[in-house]
C-alpha atoms as a PDB file:
ATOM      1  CA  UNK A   1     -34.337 -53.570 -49.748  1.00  0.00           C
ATOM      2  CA  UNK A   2     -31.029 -54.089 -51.631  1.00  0.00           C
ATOM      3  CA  UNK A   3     -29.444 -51.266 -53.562  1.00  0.00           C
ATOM      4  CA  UNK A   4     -27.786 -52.051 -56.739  1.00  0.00           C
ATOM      5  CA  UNK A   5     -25.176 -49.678 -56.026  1.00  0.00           C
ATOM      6  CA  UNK A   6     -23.588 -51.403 -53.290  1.00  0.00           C
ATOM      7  CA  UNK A   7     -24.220 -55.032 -54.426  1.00  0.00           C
ATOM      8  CA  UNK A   8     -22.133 -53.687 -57.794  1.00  0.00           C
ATOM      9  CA  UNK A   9     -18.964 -52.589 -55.112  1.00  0.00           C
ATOM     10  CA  UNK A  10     -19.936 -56.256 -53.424  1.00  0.00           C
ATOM     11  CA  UNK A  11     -21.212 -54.716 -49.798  1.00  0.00           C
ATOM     12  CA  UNK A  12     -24.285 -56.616 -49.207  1.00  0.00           C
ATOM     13  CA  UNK A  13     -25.665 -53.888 -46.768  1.00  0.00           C
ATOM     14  CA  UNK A  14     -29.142 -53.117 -46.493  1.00  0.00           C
ATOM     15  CA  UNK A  15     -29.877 -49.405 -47.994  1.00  0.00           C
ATOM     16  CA  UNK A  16     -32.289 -48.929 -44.671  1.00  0.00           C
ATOM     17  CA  UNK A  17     -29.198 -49.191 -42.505  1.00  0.00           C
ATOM     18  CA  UNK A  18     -27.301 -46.524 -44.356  1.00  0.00           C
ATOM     19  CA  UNK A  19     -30.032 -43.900 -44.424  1.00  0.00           C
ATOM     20  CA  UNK A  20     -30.565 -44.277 -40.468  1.00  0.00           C
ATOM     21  CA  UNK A  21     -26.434 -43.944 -40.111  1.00  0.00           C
ATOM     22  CA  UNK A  22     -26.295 -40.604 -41.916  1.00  0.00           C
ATOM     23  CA  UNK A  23     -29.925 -39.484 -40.565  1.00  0.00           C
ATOM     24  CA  UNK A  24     -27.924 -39.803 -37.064  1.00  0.00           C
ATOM     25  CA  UNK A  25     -24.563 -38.273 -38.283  1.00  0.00           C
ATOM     26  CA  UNK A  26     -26.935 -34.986 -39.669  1.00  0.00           C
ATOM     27  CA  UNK A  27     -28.731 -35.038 -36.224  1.00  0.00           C
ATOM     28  CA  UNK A  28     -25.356 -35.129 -34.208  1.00  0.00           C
ATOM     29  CA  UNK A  29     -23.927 -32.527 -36.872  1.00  0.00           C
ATOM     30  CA  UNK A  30     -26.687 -29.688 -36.091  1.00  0.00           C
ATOM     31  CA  UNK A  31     -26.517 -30.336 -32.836  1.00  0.00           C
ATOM     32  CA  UNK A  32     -23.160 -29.249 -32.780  1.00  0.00           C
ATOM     33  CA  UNK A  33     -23.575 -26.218 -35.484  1.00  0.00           C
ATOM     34  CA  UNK A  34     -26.056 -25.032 -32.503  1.00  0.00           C
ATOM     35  CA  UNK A  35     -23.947 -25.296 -29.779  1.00  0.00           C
ATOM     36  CA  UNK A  36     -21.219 -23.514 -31.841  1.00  0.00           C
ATOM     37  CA  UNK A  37     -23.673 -21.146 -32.819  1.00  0.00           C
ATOM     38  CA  UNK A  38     -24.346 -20.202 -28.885  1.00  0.00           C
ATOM     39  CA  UNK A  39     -21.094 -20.063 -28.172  1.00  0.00           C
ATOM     40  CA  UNK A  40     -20.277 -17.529 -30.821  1.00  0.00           C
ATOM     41  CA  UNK A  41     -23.327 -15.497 -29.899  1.00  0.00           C
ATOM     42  CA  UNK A  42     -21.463 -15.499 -26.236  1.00  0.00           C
ATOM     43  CA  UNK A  43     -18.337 -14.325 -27.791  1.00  0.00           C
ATOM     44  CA  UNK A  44     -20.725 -11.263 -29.819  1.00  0.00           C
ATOM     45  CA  UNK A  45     -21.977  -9.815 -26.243  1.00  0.00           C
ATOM     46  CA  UNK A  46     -19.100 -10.047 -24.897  1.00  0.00           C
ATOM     47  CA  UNK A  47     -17.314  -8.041 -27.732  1.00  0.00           C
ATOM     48  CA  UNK A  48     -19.768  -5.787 -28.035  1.00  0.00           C
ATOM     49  CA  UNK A  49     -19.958  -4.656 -23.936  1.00  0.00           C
ATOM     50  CA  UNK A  50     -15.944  -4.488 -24.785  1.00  0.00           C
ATOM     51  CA  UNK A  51     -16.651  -2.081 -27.579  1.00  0.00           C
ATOM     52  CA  UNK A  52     -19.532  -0.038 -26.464  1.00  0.00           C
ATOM     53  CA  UNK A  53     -19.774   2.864 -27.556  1.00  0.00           C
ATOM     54  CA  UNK A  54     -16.384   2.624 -29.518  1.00  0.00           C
ATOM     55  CA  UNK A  55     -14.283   2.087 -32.426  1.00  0.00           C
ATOM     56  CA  UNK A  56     -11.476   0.107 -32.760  1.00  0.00           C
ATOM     57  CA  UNK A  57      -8.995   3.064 -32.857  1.00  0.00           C
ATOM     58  CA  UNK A  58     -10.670   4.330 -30.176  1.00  0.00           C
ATOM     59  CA  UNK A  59      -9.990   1.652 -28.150  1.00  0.00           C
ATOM     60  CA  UNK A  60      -6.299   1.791 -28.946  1.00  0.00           C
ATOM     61  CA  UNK A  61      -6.534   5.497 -27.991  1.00  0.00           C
ATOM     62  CA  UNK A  62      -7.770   4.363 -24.624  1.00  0.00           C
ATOM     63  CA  UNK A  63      -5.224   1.708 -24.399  1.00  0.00           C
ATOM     64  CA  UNK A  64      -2.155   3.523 -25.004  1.00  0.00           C
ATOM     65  CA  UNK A  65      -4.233   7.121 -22.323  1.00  0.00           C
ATOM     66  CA  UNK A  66      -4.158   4.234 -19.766  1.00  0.00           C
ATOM     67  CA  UNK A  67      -1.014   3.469 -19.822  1.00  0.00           C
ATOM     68  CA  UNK A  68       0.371   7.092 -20.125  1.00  0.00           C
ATOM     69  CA  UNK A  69      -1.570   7.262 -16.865  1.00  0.00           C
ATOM     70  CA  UNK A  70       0.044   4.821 -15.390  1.00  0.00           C
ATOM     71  CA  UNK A  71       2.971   6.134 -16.133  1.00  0.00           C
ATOM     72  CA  UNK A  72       2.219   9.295 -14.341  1.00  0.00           C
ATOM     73  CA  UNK A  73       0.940   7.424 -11.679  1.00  0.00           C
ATOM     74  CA  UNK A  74       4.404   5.361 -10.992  1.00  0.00           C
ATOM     75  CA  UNK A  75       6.268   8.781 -11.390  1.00  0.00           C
ATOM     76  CA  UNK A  76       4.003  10.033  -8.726  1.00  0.00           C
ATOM     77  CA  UNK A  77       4.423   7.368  -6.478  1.00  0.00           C
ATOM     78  CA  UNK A  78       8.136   7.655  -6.872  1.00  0.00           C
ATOM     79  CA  UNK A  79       8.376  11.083  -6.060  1.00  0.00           C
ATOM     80  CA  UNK A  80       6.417  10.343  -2.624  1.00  0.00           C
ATOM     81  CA  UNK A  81       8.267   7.982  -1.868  1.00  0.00           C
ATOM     82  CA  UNK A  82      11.449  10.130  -2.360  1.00  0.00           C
ATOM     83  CA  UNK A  83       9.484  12.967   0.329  1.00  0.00           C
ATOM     84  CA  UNK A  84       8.312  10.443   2.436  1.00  0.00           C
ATOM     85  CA  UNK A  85      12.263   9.037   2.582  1.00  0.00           C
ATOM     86  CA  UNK A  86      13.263  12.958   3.055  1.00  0.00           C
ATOM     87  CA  UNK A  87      10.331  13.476   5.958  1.00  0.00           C
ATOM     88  CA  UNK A  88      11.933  10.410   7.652  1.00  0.00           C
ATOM     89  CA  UNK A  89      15.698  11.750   7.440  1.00  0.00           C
ATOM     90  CA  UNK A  90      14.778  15.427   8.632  1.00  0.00           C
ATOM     91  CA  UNK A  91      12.851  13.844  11.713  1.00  0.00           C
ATOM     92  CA  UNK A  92      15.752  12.132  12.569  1.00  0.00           C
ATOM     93  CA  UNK A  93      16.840  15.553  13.868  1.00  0.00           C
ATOM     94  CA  UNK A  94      14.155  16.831  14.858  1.00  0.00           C
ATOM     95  CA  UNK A  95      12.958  16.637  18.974  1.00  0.00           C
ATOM     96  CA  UNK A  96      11.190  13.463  19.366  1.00  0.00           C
ATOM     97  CA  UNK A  97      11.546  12.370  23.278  1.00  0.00           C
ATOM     98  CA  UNK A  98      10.702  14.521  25.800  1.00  0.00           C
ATOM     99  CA  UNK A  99      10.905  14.406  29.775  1.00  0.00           C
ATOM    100  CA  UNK A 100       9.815  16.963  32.281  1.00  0.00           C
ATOM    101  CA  UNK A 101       9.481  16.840  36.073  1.00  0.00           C
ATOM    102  CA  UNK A 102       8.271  19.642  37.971  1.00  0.00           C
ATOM    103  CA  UNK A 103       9.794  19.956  41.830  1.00  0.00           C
ATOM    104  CA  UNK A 104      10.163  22.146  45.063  1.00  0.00           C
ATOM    105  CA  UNK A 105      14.109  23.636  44.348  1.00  0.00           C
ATOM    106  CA  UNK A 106      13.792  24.807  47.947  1.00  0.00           C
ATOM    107  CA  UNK A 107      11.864  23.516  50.555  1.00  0.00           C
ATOM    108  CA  UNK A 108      10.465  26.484  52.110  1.00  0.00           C
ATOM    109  CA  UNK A 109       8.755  27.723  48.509  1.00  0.00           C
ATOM    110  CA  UNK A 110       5.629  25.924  47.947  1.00  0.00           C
ATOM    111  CA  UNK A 111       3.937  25.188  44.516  1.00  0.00           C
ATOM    112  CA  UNK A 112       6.726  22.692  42.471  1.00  0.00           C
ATOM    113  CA  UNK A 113       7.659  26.015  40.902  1.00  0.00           C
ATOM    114  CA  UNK A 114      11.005  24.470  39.186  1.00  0.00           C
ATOM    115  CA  UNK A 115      11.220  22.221  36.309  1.00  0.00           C
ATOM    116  CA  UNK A 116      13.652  20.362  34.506  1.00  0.00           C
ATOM    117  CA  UNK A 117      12.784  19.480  30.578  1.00  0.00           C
ATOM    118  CA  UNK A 118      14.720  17.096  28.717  1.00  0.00           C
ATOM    119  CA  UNK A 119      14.261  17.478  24.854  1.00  0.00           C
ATOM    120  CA  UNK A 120      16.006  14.864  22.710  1.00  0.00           C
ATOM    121  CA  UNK A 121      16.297  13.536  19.117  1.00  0.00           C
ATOM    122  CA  UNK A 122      15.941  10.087  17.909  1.00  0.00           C
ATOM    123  CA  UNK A 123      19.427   9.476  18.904  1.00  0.00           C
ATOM    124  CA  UNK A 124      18.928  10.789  21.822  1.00  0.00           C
ATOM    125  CA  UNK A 125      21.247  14.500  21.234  1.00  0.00           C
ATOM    126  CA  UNK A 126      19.327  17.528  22.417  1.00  0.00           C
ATOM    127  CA  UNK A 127      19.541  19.194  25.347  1.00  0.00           C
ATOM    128  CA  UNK A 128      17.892  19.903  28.912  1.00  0.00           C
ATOM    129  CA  UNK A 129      16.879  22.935  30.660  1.00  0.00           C
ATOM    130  CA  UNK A 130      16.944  23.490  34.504  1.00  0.00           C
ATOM    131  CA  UNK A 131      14.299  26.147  35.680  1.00  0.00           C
ATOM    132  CA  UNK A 132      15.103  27.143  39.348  1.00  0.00           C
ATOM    133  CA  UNK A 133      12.662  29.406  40.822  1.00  0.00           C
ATOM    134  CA  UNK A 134      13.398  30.723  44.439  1.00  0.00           C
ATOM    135  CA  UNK A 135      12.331  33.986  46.272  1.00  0.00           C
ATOM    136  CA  UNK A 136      14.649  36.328  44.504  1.00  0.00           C
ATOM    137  CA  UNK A 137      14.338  35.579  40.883  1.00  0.00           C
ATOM    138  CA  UNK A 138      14.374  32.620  38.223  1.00  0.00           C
ATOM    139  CA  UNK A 139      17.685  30.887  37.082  1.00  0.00           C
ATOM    140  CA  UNK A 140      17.335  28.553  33.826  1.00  0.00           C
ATOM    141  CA  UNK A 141      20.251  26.665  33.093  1.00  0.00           C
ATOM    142  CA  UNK A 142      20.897  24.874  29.857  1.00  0.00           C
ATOM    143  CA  UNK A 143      22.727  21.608  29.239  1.00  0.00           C
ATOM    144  CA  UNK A 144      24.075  19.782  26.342  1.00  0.00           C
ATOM    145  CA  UNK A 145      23.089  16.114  25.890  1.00  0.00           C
ATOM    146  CA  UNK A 146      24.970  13.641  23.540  1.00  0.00           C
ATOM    147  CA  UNK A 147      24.271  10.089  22.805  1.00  0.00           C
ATOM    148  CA  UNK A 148      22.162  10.046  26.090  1.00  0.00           C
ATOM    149  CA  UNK A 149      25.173  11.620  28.732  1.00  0.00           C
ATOM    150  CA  UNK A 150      26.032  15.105  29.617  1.00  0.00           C
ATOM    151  CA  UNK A 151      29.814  16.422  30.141  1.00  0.00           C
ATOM    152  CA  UNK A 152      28.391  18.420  32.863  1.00  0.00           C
ATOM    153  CA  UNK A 153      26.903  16.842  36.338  1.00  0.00           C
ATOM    154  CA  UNK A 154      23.495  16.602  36.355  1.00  0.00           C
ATOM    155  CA  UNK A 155      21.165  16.844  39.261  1.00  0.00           C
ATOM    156  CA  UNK A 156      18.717  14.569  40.650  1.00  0.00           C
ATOM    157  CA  UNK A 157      15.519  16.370  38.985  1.00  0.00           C
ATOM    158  CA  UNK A 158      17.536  16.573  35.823  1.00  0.00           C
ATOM    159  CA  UNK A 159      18.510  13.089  35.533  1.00  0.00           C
ATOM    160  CA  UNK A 160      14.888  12.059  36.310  1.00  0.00           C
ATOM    161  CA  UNK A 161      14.122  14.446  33.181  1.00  0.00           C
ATOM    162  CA  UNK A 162      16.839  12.487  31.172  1.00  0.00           C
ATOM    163  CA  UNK A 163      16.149   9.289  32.027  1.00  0.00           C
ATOM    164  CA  UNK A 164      12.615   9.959  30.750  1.00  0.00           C
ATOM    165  CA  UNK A 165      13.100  11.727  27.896  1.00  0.00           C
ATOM    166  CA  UNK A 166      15.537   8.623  26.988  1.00  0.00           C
ATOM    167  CA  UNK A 167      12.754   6.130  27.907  1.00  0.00           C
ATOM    168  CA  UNK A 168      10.142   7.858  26.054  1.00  0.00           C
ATOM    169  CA  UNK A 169       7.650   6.193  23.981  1.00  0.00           C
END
C-alpha cells in the first residue's frame, strides 16, 4: 500500500512501515510518561511526610527555632567547657596523692599507735604530718613538702609516707 503523499516527496516507503514506527515511538513514549509519573508520585510522599502537618512558613519558623537552638546549645557547650577547664586548674591545687604508714614509735608500746600522712598536690607540694604517740602524751609534727623534698630531715616512717604519697596512683 503506497501513499500518494510520500511518492509526491519521492520516498517510495510503504505507509504500513510508517504506522508501525510511530505505533512503537507512542508505546515507548507512555512508557516513559508512566515511569515519570511514579517518580513524581515518589517525590509527592516524600514532600508531604516533609510537610505534615505544616505550612510552608511554618517550616521556616522551625528552621530558623532549630538553629536558635543550636545556638544555645554551642553557647552551652562552651561555657562547660570553660568550668570543666576551671575544675581542672583548681584541682591542680587541691590534695591529690596521699601516703600513710602506721608504726610502733617506741618499742615497748604496742598497737602501731603512730602515723605518718603524707598529703600532696599534683605537683607534689603539700605537706606531712608525724603523729608520735608514747606513754605520756601525743606529739604531731608538721612538715612542709615542695616539689617532692623537705628542708627539714625526715624520718624513716615519714619518708616511707613520702615516697608513697609521691608514687601514688
Amino acid at each position: 500500500m503506497n501513499s500518494n503523499l510520500l511518492d509526491s516527496m519521492g520516498i517510495n516507503l510503504d505507509i504500513t512501515y510508517v504506522l508501525i514506527i510511530n505505533i512503537l515511538l507512542i508505546i515507548i513514549l507512555f512508557v516513559i510518561i508512566i515511569m515519570q509519573g511514579k517518580k513524581i508520585k515518589s517525590i509527592k510522599e516524600q514532600i508531604s511526610k516533609f510537610m505534615k502537618g505544616k505550612q510552608a512558613a511554618s517550616l521556616e519558623d522551625e528552621i530558623v527555632a532549630l538553629f536558635e537552638d543550636n545556638e544555645i546549645i554551642k553557647k552551652a557547650t562552651q561555657k562547660n567547657q570553660k568550668d570543666i577547664n576551671n575544675l581542672y586548674n583548681r584541682l591542680a591545687y587541691c590534695f591529690q596523692k596521699i601516703g600513710i604508714i602506721k608504726y610502733d614509735a617506741f618499742n615497748q608500746m604496742g598497737g602501731k599507735l603512730s602515723y605518718a600522712l603524707a598529703l600532696l598536690d599534683e605537683d607534689n607540694n603539700g605537706f606531712l604530718l608525724n603523729s608520735v604517740h608514747s606513754t605520756d602524751g601525743n606529739y604531731t609534727y608538721s612538715k612542709e613538702i615542695k616539689n617532692g623534698k623537705c628542708d627539714l630531715e625526715l624520718g624513716e616512717e615519714e619518708q616511707i609516707a613520702l615516697d608513697e604519697a609521691i608514687n601514688y596512683r
